[in-house]
C-alpha atoms as a PDB file:
ATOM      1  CA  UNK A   1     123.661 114.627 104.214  1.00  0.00           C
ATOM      2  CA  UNK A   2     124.585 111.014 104.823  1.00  0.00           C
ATOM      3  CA  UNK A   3     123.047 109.823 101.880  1.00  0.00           C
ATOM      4  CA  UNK A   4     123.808 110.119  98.261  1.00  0.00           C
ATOM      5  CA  UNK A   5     121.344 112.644  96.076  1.00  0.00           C
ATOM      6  CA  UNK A   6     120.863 110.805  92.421  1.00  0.00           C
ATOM      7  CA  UNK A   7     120.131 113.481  89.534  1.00  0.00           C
ATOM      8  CA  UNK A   8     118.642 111.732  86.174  1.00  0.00           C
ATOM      9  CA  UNK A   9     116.770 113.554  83.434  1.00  0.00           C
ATOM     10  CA  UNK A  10     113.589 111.537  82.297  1.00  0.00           C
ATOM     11  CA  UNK A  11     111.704 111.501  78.385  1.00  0.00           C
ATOM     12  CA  UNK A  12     108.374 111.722  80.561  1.00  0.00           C
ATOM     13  CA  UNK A  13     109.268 115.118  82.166  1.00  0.00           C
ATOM     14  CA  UNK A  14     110.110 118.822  80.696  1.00  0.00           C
ATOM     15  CA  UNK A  15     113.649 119.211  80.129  1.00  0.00           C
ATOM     16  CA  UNK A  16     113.928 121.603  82.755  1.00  0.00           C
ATOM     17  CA  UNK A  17     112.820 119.567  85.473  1.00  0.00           C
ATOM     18  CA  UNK A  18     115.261 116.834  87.115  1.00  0.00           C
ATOM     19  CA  UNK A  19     113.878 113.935  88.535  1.00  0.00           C
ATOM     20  CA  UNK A  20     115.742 114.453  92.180  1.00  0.00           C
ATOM     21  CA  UNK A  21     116.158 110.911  93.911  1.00  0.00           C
ATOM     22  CA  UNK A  22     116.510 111.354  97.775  1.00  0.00           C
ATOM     23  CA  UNK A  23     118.907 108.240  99.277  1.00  0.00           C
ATOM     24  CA  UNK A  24     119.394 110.081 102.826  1.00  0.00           C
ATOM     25  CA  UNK A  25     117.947 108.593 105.652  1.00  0.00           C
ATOM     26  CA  UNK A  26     117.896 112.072 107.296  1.00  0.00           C
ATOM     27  CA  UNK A  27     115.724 113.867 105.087  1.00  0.00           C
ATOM     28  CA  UNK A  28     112.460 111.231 103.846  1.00  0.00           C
ATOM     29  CA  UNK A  29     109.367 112.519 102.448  1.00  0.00           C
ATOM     30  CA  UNK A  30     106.726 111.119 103.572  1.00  0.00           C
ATOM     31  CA  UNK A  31     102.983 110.123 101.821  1.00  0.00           C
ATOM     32  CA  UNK A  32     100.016 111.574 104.010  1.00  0.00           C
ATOM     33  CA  UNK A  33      98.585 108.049 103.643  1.00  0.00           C
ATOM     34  CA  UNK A  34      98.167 105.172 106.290  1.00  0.00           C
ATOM     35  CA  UNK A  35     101.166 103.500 105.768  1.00  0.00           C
ATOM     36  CA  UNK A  36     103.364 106.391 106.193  1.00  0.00           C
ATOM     37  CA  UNK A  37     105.696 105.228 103.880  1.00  0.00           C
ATOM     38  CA  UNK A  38     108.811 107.569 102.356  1.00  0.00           C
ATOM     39  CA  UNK A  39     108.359 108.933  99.301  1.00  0.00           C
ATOM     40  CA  UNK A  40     111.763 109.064  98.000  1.00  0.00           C
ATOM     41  CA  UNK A  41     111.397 110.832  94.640  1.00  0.00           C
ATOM     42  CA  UNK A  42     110.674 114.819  94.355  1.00  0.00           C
ATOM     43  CA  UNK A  43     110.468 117.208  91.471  1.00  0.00           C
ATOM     44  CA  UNK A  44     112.059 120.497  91.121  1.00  0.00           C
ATOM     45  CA  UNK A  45     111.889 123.093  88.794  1.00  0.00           C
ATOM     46  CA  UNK A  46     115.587 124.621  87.902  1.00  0.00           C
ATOM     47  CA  UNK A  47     115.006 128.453  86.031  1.00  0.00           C
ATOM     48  CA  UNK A  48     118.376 128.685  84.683  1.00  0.00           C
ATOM     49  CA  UNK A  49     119.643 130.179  81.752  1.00  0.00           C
ATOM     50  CA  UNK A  50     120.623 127.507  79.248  1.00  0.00           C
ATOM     51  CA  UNK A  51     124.306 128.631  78.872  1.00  0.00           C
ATOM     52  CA  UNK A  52     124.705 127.619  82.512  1.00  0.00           C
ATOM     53  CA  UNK A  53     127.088 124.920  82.985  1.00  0.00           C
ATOM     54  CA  UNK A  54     125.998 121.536  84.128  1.00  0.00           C
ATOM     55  CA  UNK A  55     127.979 121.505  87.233  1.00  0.00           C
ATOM     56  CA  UNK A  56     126.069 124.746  88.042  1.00  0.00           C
ATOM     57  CA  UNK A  57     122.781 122.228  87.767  1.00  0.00           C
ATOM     58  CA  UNK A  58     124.037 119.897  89.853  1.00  0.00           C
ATOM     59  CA  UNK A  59     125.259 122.945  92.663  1.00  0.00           C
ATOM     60  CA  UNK A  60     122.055 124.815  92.655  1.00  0.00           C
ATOM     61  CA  UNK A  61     119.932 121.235  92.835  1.00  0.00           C
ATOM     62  CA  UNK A  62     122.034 120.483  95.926  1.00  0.00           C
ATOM     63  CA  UNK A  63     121.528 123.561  97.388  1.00  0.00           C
ATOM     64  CA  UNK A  64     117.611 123.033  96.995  1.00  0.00           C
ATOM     65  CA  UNK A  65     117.316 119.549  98.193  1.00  0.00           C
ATOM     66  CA  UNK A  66     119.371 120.800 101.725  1.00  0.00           C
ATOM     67  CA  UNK A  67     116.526 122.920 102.141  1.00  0.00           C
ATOM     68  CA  UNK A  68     113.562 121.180 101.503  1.00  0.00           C
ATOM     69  CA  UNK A  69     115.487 118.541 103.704  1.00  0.00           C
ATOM     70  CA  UNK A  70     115.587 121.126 106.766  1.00  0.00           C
ATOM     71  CA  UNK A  71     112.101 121.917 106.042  1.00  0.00           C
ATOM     72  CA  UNK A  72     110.764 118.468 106.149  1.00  0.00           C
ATOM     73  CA  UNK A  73     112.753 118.161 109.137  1.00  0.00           C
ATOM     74  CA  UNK A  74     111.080 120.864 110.742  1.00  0.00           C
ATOM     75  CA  UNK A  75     107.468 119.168 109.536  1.00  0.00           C
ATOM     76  CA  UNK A  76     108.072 115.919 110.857  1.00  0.00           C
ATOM     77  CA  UNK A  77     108.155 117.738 114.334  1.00  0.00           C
ATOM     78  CA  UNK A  78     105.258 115.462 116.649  1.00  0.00           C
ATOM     79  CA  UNK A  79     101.480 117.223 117.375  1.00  0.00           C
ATOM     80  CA  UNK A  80     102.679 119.293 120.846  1.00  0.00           C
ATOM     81  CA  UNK A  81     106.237 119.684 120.364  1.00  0.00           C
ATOM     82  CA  UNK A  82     107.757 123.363 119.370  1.00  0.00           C
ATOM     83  CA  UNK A  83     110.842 123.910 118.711  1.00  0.00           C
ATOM     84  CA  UNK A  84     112.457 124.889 122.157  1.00  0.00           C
ATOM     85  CA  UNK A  85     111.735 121.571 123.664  1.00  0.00           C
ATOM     86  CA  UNK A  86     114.792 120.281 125.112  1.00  0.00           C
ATOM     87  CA  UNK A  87     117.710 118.498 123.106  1.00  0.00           C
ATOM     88  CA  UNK A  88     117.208 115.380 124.781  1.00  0.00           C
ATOM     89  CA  UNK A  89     113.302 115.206 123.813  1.00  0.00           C
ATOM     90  CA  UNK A  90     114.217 116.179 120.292  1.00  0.00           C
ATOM     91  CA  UNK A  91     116.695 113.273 120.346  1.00  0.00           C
ATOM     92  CA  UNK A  92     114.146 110.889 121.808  1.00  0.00           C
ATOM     93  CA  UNK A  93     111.002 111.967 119.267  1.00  0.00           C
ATOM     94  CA  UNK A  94     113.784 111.771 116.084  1.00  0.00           C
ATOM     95  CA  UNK A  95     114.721 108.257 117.496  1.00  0.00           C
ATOM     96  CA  UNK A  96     111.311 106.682 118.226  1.00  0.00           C
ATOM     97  CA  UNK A  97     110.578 105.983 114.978  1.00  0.00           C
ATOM     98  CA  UNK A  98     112.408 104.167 112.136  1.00  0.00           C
ATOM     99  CA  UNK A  99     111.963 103.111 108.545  1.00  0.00           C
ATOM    100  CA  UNK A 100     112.831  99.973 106.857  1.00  0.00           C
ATOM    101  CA  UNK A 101     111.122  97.572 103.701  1.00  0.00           C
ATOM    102  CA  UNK A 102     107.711  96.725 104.907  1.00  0.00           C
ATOM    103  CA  UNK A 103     107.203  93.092 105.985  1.00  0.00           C
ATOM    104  CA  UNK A 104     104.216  91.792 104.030  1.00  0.00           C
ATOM    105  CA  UNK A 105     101.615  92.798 107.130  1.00  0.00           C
ATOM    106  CA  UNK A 106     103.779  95.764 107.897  1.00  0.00           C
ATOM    107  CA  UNK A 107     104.059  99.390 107.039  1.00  0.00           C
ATOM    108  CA  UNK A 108     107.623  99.810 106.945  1.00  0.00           C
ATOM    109  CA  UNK A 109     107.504 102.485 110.085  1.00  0.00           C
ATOM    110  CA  UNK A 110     109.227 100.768 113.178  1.00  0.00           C
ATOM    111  CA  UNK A 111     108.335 102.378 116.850  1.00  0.00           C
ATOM    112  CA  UNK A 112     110.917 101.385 119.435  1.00  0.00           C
ATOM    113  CA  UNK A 113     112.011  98.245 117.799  1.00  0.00           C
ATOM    114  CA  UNK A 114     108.099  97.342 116.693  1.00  0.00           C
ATOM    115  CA  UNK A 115     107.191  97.398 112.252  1.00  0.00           C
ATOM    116  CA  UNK A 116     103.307  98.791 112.296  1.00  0.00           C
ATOM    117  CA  UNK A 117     100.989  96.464 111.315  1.00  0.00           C
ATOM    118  CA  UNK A 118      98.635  97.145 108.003  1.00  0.00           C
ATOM    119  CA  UNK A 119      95.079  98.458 109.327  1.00  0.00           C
ATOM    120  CA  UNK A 120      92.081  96.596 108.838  1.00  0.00           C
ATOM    121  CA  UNK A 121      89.532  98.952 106.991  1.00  0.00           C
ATOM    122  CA  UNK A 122      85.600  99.279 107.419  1.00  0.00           C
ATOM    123  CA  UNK A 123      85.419  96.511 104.742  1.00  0.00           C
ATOM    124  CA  UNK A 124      86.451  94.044 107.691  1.00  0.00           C
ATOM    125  CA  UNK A 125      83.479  95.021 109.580  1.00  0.00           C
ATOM    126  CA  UNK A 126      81.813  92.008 109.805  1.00  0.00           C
ATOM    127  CA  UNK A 127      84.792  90.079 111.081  1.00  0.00           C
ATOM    128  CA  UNK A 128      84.025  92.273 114.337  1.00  0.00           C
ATOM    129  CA  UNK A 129      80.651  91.114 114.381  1.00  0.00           C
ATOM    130  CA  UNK A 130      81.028  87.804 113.815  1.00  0.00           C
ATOM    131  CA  UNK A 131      78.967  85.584 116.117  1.00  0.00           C
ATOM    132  CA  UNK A 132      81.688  83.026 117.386  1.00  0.00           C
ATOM    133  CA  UNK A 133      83.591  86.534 118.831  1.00  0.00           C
ATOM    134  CA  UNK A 134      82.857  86.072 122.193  1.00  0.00           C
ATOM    135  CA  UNK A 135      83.457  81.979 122.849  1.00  0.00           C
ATOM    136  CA  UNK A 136      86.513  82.901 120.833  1.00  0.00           C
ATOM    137  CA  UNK A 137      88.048  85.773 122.978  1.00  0.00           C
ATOM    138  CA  UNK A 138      85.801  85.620 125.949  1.00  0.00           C
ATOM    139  CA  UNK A 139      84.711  89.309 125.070  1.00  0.00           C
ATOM    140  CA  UNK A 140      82.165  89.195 128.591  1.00  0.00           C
ATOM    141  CA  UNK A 141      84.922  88.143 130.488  1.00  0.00           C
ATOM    142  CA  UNK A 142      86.887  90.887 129.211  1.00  0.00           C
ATOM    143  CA  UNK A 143      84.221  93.931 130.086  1.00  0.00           C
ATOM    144  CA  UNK A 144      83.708  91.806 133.649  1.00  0.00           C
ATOM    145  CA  UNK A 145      87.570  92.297 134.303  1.00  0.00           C
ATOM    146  CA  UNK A 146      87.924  96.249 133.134  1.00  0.00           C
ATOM    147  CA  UNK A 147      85.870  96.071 136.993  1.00  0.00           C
ATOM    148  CA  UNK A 148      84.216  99.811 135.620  1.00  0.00           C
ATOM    149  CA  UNK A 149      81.649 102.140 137.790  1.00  0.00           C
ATOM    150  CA  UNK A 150      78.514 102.991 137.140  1.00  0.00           C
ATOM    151  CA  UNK A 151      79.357 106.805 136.404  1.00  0.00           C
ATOM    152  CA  UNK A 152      82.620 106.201 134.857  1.00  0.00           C
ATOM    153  CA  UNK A 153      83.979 107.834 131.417  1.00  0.00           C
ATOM    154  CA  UNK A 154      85.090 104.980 128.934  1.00  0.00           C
ATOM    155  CA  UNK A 155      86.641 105.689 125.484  1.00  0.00           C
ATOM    156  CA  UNK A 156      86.278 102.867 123.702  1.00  0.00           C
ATOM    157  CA  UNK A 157      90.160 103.869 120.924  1.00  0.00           C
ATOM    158  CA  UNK A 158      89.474 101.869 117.739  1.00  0.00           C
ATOM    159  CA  UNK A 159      85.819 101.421 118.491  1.00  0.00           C
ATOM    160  CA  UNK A 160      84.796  99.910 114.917  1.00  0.00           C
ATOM    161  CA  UNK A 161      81.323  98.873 114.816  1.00  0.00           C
ATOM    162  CA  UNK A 162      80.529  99.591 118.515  1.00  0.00           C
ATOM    163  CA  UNK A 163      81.062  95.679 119.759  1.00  0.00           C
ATOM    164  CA  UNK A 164      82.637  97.413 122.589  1.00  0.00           C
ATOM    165  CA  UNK A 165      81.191 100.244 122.947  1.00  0.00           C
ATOM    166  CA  UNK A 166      78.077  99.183 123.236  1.00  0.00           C
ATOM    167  CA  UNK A 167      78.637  96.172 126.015  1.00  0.00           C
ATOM    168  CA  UNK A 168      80.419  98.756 128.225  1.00  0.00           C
ATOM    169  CA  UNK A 169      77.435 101.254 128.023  1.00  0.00           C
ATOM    170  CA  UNK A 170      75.350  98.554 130.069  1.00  0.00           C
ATOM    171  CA  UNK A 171      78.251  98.888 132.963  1.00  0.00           C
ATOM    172  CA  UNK A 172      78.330 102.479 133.292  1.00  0.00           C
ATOM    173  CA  UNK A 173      74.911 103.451 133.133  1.00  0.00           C
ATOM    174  CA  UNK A 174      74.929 106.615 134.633  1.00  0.00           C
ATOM    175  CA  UNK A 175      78.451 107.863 132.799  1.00  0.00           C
ATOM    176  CA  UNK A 176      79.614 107.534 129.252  1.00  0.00           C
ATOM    177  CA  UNK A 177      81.099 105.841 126.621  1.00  0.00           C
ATOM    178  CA  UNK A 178      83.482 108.091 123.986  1.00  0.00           C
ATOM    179  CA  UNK A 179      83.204 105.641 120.640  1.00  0.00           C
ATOM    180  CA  UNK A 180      86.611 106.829 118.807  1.00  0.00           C
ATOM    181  CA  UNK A 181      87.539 105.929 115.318  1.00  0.00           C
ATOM    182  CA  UNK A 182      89.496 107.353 112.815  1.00  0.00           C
ATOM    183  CA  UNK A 183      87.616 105.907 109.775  1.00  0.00           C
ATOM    184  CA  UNK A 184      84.249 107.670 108.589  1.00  0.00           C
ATOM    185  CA  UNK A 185      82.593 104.666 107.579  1.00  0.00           C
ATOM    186  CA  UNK A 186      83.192 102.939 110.780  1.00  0.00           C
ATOM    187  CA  UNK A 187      81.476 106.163 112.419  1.00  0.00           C
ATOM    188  CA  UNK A 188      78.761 106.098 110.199  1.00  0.00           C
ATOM    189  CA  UNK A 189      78.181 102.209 110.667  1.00  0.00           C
ATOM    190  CA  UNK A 190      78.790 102.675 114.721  1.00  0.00           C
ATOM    191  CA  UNK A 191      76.171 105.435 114.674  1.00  0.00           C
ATOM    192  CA  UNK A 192      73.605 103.109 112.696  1.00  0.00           C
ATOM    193  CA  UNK A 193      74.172 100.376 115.011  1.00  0.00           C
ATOM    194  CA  UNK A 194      73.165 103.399 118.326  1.00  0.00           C
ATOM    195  CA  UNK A 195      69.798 103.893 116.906  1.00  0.00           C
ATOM    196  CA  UNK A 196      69.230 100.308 116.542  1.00  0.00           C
ATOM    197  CA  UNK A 197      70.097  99.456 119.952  1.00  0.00           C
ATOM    198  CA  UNK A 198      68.599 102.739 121.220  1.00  0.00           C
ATOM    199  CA  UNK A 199      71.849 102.939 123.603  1.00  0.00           C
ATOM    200  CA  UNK A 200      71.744 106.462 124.860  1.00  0.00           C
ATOM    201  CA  UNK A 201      75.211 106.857 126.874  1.00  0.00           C
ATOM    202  CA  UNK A 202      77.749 106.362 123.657  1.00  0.00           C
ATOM    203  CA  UNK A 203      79.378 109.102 122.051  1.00  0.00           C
ATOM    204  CA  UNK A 204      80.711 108.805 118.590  1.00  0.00           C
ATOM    205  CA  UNK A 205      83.256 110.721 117.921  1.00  0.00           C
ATOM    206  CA  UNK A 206      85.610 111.024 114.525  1.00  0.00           C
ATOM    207  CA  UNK A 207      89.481 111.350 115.692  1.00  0.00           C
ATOM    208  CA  UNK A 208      92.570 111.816 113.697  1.00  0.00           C
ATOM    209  CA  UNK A 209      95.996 109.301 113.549  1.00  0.00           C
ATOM    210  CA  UNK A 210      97.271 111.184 115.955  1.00  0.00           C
ATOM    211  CA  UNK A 211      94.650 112.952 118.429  1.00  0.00           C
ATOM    212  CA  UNK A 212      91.822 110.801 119.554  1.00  0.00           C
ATOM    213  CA  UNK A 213      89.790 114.384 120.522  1.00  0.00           C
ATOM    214  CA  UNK A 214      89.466 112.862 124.517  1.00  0.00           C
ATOM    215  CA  UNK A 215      88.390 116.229 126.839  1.00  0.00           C
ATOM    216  CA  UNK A 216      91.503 116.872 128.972  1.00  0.00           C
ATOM    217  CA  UNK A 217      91.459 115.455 132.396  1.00  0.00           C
ATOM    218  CA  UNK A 218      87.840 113.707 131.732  1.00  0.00           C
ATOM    219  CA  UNK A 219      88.555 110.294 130.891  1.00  0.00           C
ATOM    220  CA  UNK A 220      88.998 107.183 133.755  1.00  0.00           C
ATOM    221  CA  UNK A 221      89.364 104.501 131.482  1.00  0.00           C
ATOM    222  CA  UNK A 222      91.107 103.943 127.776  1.00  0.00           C
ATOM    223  CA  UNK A 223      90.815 100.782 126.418  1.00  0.00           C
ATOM    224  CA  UNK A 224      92.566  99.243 123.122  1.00  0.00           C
ATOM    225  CA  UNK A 225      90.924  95.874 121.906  1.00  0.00           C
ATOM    226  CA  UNK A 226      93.273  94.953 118.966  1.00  0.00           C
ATOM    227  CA  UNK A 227      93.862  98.299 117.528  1.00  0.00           C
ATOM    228  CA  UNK A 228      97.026  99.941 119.182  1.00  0.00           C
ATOM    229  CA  UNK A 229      98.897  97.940 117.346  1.00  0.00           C
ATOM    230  CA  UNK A 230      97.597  99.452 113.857  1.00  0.00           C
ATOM    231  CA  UNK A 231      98.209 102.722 115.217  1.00  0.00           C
ATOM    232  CA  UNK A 232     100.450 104.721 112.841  1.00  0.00           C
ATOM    233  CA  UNK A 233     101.652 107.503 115.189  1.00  0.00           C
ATOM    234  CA  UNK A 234     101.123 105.828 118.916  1.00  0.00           C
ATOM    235  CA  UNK A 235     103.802 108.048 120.179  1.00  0.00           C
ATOM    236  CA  UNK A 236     101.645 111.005 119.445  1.00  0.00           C
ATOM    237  CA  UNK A 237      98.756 109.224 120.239  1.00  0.00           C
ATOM    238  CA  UNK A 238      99.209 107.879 123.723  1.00  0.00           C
ATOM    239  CA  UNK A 239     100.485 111.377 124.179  1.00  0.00           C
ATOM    240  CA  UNK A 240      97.042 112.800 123.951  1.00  0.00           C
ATOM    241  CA  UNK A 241      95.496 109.400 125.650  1.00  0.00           C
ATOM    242  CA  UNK A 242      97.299 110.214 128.748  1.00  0.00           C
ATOM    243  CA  UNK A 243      96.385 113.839 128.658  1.00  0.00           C
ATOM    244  CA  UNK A 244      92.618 112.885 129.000  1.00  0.00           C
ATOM    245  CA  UNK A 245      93.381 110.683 131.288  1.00  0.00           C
ATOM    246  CA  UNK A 246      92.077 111.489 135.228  1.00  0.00           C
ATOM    247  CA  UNK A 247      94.622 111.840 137.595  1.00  0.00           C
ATOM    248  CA  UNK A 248      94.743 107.510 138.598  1.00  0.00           C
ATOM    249  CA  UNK A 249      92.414 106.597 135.495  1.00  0.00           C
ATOM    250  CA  UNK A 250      93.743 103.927 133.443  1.00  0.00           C
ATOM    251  CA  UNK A 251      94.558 102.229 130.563  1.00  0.00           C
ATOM    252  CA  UNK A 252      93.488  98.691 129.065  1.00  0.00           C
ATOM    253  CA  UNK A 253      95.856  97.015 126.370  1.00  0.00           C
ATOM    254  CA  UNK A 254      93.892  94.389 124.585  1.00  0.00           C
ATOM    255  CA  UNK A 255      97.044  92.524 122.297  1.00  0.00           C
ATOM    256  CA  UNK A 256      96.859  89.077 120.981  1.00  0.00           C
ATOM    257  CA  UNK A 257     100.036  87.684 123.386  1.00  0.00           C
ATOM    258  CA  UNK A 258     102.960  87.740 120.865  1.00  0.00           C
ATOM    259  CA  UNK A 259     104.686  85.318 124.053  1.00  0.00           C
ATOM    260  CA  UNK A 260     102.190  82.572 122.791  1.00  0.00           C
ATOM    261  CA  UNK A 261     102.547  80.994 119.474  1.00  0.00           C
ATOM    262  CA  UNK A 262      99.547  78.407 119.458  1.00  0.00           C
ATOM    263  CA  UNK A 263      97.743  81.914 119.186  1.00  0.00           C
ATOM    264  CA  UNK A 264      96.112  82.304 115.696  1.00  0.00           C
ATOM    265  CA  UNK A 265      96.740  85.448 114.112  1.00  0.00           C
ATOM    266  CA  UNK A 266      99.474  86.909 112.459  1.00  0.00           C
ATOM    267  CA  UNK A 267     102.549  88.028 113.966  1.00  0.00           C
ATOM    268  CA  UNK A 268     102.335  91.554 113.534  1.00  0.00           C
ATOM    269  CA  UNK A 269      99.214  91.169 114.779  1.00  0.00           C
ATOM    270  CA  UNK A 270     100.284  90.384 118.326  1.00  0.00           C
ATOM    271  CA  UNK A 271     101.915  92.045 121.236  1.00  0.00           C
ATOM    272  CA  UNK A 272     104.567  90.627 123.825  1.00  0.00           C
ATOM    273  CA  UNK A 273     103.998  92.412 127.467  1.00  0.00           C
ATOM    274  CA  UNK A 274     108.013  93.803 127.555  1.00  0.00           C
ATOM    275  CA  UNK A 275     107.014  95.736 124.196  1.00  0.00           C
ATOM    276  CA  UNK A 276     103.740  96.856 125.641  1.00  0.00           C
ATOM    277  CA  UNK A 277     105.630  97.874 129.046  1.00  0.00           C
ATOM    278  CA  UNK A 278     108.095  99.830 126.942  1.00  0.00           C
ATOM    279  CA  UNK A 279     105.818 101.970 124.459  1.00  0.00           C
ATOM    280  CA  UNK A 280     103.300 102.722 127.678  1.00  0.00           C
ATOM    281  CA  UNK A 281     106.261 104.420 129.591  1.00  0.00           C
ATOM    282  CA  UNK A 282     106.970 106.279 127.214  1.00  0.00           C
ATOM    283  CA  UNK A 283     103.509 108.161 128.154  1.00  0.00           C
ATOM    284  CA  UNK A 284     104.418 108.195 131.376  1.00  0.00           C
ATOM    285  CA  UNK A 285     101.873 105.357 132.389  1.00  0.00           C
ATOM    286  CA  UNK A 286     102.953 102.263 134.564  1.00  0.00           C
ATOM    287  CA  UNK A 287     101.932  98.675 134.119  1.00  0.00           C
ATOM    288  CA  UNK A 288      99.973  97.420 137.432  1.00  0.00           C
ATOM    289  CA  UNK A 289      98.648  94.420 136.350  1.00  0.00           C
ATOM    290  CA  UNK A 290      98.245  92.016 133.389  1.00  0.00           C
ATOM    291  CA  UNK A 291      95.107  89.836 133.489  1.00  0.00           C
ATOM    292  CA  UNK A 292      95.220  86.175 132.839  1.00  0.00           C
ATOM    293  CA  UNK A 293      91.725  86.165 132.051  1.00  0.00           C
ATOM    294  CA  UNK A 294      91.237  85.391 128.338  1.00  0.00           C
ATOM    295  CA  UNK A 295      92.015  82.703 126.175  1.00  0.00           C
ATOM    296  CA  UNK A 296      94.515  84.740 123.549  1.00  0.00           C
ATOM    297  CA  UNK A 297      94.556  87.874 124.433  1.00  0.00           C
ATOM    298  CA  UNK A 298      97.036  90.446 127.276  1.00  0.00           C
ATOM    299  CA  UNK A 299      94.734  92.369 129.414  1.00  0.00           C
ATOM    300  CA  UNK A 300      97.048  94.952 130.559  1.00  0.00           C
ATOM    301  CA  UNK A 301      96.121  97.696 132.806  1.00  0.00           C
ATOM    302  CA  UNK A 302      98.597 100.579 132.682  1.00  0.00           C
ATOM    303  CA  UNK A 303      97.668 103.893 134.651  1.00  0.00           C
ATOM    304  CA  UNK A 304      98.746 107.481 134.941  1.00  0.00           C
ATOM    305  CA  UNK A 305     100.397 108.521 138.166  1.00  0.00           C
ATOM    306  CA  UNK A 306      98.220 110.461 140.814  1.00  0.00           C
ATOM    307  CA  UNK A 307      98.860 114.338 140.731  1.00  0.00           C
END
């Protein structure tokens, strides 16, 4: 292990436990919450017999960390990926992400050189709704640009309340609109604001952090309005994205332009076009065109190669 393995009794714990403290950066633990941060503390029970020497502890405590280090190795494998994928895939999914101190808007998980940024939750609802949105980004201008069909499939990845959703169901009146979220009470509020409108053609559906639950093959357009970025596992994610993706169908990338600082939001908040570019080949999707449409945001339009 590269790292050094700390063993400290504590008064709050039974004698027989040792509070183990994990320094490796080759074997983190990591919380099943948002911010997928390490956990660097474990506890594990040693059943020895009390004449056993201490150095004995200390052996049999090593011997127990290397394997619950090669197990969590083995669990950190991505959604899709078994264990006789190549050694240069391996190499590329173990070096995609890193982890450092969070930044105070970060998470402390890096992908390709970029911290996450914090989530908004359901709480910030209104700030999606709020009535100076579209003079402010130009949303109309944005749904004009996407140029969809009438019967096209839309999933609308981070759909929130529906502000989206529900302007793109008027432009493709005779397909669909998949409403994704991965936060129940966005759902619930996204479903309340359907019956409202009476809007027919939008789909809500309840996805994970790392599958969006797209039908393989049926989707022609993904678009990301300010969400990707929040994304805790986008490797996985635009994995699956690009599986539901038609054969030519695309991909919109909404970002606040990191390139422009007279833009008003946070830095982690943003997204320069050469970051975008790089995370979006990693899918296998290639930028065609980026959009100087709206007043802070990237429009990028990424697609997925014909068969």
């Amino acid at each position: 292990m590269g790292g050094q393995t700390k063993f400290t009794s504590s008064p709050l714990i039974p004698s027989r436990w040792l509070l183990i403290e994990n320094r490796s950066e080759h074997c983190q633990y990591h919380s099943p919450r948002k911010t997928d941060k390490p956990v660097r503390s474990i506890l594990l029970k040693i059943t020895v017999r009390k004449a056993l020497p201490l150095p004995w502890y200390v052996l049999l405590s090593t011997l127990l960390v290397l394997s619950a280090c090669a197990q969590s190795r083995e669990k950190k494998r991505p959604a899709g990926q078994s264990a006789t994928d190549s050694t240069a895939d391996r190499d590329l999914v173990n070096g995609a992400y890193a982890y450092q101190p969070a930044s105070a808007d970060g998470t402390g998980k890096f992908y390709l050189g970029r911290e996450i940024a914090q989530v908004m939750g359901h709480l910030g609802a209104e700030w999606l709704e709020r009535p100076e949105r579209t003079q402010e980004e130009r949303t109309d201008l944005l749904v004009e640009a996407l140029e969809l069909q009438p019967t096209d499939v839309v999933a609308d990845i981070g759909a929130g309340t529906g502000y989206f959703s529900f302007r793109i169901a008027e432009a493709v009146p005779k397909g669909q609109v998949l409403a994704v979220d991965i936060q129940p009470e966005m759902i619930a509020l996204l479903n309340e604001n359907k019956r409202k409108s009476r809007v027919a053609n939008v789909k809500a559906i309840l996805g994970t952090i790392t599958n969006p639950k797209l039908p393989a093959e049926g989707v022609d357009l993904v678009l990301f309005v300010d969400a990707y970025h929040e994304f805790s596992h986008p490797m996985e994610m635009m994995r699956e994205i690009a599986a539901a993706l038609k054969p030519g169908g695309r991909v919109a990338l909404v970002e606040y332009r990191a390139e422009d600082p007279n833009v008003p939001i946070k830095a982690l908040h943003k997204m320069s076009e050469n970051q975008a570019t790089k995370e979006m080949r990693l899918a296998g999707l290639r930028l065609v065109q980026n959009k100087d449409r709206l007043p802070w945001q990237h429009l990028m339009l990424f697609e997925k190669p014909d068969k």
